[in-house]
Protein backbone atom coordinates (compact mmCIF):
# COMPACT_ATOMS: atom_id res chain seq x y z
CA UNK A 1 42.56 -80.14 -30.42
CA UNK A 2 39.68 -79.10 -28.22
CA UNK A 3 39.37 -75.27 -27.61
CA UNK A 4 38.66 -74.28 -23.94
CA UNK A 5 35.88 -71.96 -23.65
CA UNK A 6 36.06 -68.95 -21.70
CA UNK A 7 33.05 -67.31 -20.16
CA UNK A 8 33.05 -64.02 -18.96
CA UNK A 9 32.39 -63.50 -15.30
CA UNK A 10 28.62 -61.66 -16.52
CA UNK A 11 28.09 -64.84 -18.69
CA UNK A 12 29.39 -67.90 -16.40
CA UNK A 13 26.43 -66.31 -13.54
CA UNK A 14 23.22 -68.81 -13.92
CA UNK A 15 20.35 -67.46 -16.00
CA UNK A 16 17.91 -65.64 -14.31
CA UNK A 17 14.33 -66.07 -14.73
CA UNK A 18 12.69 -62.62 -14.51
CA UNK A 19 9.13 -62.83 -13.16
CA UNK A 20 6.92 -61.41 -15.55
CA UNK A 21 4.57 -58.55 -13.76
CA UNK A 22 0.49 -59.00 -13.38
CA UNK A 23 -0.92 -56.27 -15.80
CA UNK A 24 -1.84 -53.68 -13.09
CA UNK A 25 -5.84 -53.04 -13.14
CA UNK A 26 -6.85 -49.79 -13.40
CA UNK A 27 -8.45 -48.58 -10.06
CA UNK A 28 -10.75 -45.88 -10.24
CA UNK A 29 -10.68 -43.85 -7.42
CA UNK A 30 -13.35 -43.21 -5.00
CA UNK A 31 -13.66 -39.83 -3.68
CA UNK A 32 -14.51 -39.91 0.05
CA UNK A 33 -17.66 -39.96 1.23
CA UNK A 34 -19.19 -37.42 3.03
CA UNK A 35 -19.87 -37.70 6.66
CA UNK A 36 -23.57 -38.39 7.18
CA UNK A 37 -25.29 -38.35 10.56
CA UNK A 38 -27.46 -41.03 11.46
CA UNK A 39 -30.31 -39.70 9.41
CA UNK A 40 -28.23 -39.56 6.42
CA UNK A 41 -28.16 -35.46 7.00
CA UNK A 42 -24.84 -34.22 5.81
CA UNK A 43 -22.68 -33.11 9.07
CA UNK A 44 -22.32 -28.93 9.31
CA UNK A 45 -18.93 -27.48 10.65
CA UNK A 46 -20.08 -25.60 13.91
CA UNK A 47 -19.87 -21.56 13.68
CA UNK A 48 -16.74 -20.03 15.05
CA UNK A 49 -17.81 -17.57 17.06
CA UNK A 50 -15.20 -16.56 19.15
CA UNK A 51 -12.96 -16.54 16.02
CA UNK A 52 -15.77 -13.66 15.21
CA UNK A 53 -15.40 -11.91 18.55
CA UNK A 54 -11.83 -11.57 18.29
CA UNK A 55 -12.00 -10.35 15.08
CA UNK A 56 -14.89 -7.69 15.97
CA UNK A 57 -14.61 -7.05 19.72
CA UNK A 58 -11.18 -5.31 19.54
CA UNK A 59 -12.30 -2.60 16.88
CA UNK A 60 -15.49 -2.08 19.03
CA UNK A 61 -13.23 -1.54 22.05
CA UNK A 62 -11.03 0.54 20.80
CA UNK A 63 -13.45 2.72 19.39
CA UNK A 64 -15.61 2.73 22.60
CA UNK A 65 -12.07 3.92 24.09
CA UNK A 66 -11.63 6.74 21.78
CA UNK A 67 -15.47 7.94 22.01
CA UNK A 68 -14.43 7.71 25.96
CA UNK A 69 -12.17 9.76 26.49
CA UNK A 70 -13.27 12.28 24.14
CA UNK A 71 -16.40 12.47 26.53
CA UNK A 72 -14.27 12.90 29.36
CA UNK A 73 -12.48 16.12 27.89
CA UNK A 74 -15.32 17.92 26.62
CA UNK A 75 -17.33 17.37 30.08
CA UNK A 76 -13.67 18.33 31.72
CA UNK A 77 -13.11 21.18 29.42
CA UNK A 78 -13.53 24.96 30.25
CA UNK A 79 -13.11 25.93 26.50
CA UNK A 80 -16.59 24.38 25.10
CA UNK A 81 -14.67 21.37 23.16
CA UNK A 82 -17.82 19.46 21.47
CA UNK A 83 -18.87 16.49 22.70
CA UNK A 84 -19.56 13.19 21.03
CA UNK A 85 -23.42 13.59 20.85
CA UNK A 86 -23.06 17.34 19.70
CA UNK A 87 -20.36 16.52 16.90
CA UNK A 88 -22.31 13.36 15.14
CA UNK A 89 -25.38 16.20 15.45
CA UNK A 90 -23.26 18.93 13.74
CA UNK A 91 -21.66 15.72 11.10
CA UNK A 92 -25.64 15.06 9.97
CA UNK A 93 -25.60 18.34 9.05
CA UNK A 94 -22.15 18.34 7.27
CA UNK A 95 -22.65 15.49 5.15
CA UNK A 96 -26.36 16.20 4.41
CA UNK A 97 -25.29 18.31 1.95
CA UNK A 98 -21.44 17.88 1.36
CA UNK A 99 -21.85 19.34 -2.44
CA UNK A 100 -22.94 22.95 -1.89
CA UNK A 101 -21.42 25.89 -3.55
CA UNK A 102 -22.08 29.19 -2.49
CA UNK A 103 -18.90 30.92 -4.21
CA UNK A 104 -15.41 30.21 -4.49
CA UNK A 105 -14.75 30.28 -0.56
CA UNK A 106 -18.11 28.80 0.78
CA UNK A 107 -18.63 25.25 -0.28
CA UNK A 108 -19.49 21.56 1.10
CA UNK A 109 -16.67 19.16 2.36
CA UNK A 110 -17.05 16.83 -0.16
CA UNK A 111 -15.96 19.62 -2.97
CA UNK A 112 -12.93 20.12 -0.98
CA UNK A 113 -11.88 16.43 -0.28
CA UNK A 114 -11.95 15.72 -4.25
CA UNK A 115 -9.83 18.96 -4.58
CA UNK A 116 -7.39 17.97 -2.11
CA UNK A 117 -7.24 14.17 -3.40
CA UNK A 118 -7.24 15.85 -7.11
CA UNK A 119 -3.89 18.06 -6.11
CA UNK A 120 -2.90 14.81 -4.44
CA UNK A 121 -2.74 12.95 -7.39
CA UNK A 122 -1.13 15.12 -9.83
CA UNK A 123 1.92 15.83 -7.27
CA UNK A 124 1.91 11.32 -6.73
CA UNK A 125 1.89 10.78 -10.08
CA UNK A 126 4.83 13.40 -11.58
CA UNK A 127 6.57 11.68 -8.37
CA UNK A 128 6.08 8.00 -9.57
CA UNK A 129 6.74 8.93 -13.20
CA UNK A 130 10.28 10.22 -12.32
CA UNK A 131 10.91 8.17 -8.69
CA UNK A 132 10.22 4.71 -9.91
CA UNK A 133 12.62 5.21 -13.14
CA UNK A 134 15.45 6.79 -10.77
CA UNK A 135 14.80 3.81 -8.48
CA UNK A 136 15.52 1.49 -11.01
CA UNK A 137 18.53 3.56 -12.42
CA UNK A 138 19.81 4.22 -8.97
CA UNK A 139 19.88 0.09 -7.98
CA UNK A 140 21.09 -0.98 -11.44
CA UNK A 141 24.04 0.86 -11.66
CA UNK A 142 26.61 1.38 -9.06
CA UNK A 143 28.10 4.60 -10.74
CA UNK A 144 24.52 6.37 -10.04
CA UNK A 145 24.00 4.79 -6.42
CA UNK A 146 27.15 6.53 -5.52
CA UNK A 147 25.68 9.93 -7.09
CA UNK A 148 22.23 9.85 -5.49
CA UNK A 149 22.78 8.91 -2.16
CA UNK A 150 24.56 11.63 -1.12
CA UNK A 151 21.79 13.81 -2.15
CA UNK A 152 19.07 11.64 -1.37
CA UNK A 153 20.31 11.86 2.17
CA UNK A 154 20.53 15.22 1.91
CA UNK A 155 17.17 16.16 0.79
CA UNK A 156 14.80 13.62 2.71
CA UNK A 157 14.69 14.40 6.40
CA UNK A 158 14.10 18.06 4.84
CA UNK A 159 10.36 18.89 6.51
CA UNK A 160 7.91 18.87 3.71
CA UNK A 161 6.57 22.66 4.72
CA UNK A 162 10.25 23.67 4.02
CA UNK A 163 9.78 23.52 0.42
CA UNK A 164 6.66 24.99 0.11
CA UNK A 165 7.62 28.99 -0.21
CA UNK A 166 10.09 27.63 -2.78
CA UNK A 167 6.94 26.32 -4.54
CA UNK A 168 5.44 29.95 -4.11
CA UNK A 169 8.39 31.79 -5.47
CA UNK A 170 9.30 29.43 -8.25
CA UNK A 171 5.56 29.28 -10.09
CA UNK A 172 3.88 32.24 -8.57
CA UNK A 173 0.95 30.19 -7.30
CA UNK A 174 -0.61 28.62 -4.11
CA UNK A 175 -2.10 25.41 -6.04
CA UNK A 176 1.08 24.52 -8.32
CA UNK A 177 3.09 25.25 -4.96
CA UNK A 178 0.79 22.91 -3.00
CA UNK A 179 1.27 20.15 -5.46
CA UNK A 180 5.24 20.94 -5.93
CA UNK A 181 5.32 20.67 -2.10
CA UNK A 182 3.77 16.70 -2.71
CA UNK A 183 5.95 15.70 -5.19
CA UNK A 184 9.06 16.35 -3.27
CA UNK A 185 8.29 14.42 -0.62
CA UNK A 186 6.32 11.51 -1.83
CA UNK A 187 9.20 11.01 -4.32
CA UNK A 188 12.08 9.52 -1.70
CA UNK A 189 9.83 6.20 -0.47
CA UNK A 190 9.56 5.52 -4.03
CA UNK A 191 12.96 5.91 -5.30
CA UNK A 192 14.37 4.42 -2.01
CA UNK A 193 12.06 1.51 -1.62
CA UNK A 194 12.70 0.43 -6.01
CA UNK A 195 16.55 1.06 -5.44
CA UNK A 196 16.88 -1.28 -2.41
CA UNK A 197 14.24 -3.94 -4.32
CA UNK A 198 16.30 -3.62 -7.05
CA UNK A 199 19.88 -4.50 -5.00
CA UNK A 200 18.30 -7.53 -3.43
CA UNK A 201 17.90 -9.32 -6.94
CA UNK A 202 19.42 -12.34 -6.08
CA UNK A 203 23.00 -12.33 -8.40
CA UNK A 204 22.08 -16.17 -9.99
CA UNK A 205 18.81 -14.06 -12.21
CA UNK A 206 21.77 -11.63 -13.36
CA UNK A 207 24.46 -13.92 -14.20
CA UNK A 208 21.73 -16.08 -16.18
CA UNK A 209 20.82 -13.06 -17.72
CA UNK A 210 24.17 -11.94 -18.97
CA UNK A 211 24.69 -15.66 -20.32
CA UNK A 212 21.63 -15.28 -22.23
CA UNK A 213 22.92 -11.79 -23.67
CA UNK A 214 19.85 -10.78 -22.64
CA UNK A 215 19.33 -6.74 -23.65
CA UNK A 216 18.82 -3.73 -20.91
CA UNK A 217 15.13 -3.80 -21.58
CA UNK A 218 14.45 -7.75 -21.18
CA UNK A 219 16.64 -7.12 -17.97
CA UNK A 220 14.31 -4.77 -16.88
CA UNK A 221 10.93 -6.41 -17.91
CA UNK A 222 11.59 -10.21 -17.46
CA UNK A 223 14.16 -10.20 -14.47
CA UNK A 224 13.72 -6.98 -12.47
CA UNK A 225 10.60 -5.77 -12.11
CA UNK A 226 8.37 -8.67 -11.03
CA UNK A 227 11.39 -9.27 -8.44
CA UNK A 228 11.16 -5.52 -7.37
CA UNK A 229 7.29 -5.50 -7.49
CA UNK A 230 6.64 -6.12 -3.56
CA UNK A 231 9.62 -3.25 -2.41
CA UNK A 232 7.56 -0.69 -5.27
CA UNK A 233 4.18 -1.05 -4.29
CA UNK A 234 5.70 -0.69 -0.65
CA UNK A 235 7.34 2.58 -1.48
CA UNK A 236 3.77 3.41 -2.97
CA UNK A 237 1.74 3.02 -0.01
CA UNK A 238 4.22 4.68 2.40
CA UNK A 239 4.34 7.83 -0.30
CA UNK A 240 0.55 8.27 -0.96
CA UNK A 241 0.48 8.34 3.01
CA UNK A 242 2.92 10.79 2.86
CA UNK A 243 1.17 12.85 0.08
CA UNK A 244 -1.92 12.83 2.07
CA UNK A 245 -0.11 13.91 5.48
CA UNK A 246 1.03 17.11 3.59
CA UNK A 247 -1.66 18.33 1.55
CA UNK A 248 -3.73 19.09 4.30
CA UNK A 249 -1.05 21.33 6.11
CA UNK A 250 -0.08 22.76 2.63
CA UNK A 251 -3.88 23.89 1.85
CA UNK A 252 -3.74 25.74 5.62
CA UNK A 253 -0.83 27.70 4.49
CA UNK A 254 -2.10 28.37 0.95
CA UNK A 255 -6.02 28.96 0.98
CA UNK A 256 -8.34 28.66 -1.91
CA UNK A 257 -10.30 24.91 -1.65
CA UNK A 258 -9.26 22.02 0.10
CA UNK A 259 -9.92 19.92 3.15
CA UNK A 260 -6.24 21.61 4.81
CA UNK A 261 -8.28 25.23 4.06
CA UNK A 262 -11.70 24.14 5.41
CA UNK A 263 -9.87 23.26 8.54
CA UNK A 264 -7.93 26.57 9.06
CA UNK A 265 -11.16 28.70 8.02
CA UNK A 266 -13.49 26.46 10.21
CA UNK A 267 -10.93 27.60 12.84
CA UNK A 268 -11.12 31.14 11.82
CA UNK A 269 -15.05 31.06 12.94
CA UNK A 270 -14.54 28.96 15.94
CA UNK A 271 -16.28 25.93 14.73
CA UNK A 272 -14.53 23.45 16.31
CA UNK A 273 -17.37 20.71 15.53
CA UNK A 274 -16.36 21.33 12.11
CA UNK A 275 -13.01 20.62 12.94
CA UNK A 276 -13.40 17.20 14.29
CA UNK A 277 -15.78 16.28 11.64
CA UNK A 278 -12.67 17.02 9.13
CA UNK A 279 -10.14 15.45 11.07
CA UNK A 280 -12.07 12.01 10.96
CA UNK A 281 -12.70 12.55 7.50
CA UNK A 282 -8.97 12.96 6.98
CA UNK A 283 -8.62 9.70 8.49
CA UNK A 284 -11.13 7.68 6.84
CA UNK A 285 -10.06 9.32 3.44
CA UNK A 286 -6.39 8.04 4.21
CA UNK A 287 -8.05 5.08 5.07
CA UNK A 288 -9.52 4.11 1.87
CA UNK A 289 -6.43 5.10 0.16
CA UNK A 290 -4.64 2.70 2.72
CA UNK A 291 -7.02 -0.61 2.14
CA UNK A 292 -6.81 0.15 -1.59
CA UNK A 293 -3.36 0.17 -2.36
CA UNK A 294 -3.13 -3.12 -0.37
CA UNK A 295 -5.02 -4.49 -2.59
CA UNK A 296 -3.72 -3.68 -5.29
CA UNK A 297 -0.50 -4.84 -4.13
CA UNK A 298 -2.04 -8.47 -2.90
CA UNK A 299 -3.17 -8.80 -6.47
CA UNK A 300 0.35 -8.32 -8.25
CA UNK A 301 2.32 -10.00 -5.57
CA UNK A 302 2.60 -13.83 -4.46
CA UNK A 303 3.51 -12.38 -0.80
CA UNK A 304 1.26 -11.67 2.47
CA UNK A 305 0.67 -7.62 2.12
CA UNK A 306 -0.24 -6.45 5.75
CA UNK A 307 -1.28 -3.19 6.55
């Protein structure tokens, strides 16, 4: 009896013959070679120059505009208003010296611009110490949101001189009430800007984390706060602005040193060269402050800061 033989479909196909691969060589690579003129000089990118012009010219411009029309008033003007030439004059002068001290109520503008940026600070730090917490709190938790906003609301279109006589009636003093006056209002860009950062987590990082039964804290460290970096330093830079914007009409209100004071008692001896010289140090001050806190924010951030 002869047994048939059944082949599976896979085994009744016709043996392949597999083609055994080359060993590959190993190819170094060569890096390219760098474009050489005809006497073997290496080839120089040309100088962009109107890249530089458009970069430069516009500042110039604009400044030339300012400088301008500030001619054309004082030359127009009836009241004496100083002109360019007479203010830079009067400026030499200012910042020959800008660290005299001839008594409590005499002394150079650089003594009061560290005073003002020293009240400055203490009033922006208490407010990042207790904003950027709140922020977080505020955006974490739905029960709080709900809470806050009302009174954030509230409080924040409130004009930052408003709260200064409560400063002066709660501690009895014109510098505490100067630096009460900043931390109220440099608070709400902070708390704001964290809160929203904060809500815009994307919900995948939070479900992950609750899989994970990851604690409060890792939340916090690991998940939240390099997402809510960008919005804080934002909130930063918009309340140190802020800070600076009201210490200077705070110091007119209260006296004693600062750059607000100089101003008001410049104005009080009808110095108005004085005057201008302060408000473009105001500016260039707030400039600084500006161009550092961008930065600082390019450095812990992967996005584009713009001023």
């Amino acid at each position: 009896m002869v047994s048939a033989v059944f082949h599976s479909p896979l085994e009744a196909r016709e043996p392949r013959t597999e083609a055994v691969a080359a060993p590959k060589r190993s190819v170094k690579e060569v890096p390219a070679a760098t474009p050489v003129a005809a006497n073997d000089a290496p080839i120089r990118t040309p100088f962009d120059w109107r890249a530089l012009w458009l970069r430069v010219l516009p500042p110039i411009l604009g400044l030339g505009l300012l400088v301008g029309i500030w001619a054309l008033v004082s030359i127009s003007s009836t009241s004496g208003f100083p002109s360019p030439v007479d203010t830079y004059k009067q400026a030499l002068v200012v910042f020959g010296d800008p660290f005299y001290s001839k008594g409590p109520n005499d002394q150079g503008i650089g003594w009061n611009v560290l005073s003002s940026l020293k009240r400055v600070a203490m009033g922006f730090g208490m407010a990042a110490a207790i904003g950027i917490p709140l922020g977080f709190m505020i955006g974490r938790f739905t029960f709080l949101s709900r809470m806050f906003n009302p009174l954030i609301s509230l409080l924040r279109p409130v004009s930052p001189l408003a709260w200064l006589p409560i400063g002066l009636m709660v501690f009895k003093g014109a510098n505490p009430a100067a630096i009460w006056t900043i931390f109220i209002c440099s608070i709400w860009p902070m708390v704001i800007n964290t809160a929203v950062g904060v809500q815009r987590v994307p919900a995948d990082y939070m479900n992950v984390a609750r899989v994970l039964n990851l604690s409060e804290w890792k939340i916090v460290t690991k998940i939240l706060l390099p997402a809510v970096l960008p919005y804080m330093l934002t909130g930063v830079r918009l309340a140190v602005g802020t800070a600076w914007l009201v210490i200077v009409a705070a110091e007119m209100l209260t006296g004693g040193v600062g750059i607000g004071f100089w101003v008001w008692d410049e104005w009080n001896n009808l110095n108005v060269k004085n005057i201008v010289i302060a408000i473009f140090t105001i500016g260039m001050v707030g400039l600084l402050l500006e161009f550092a806190l961008i930065k600082l924010a390019t450095a812990f951030t992967f996005e584009d800061v713009k001023a």
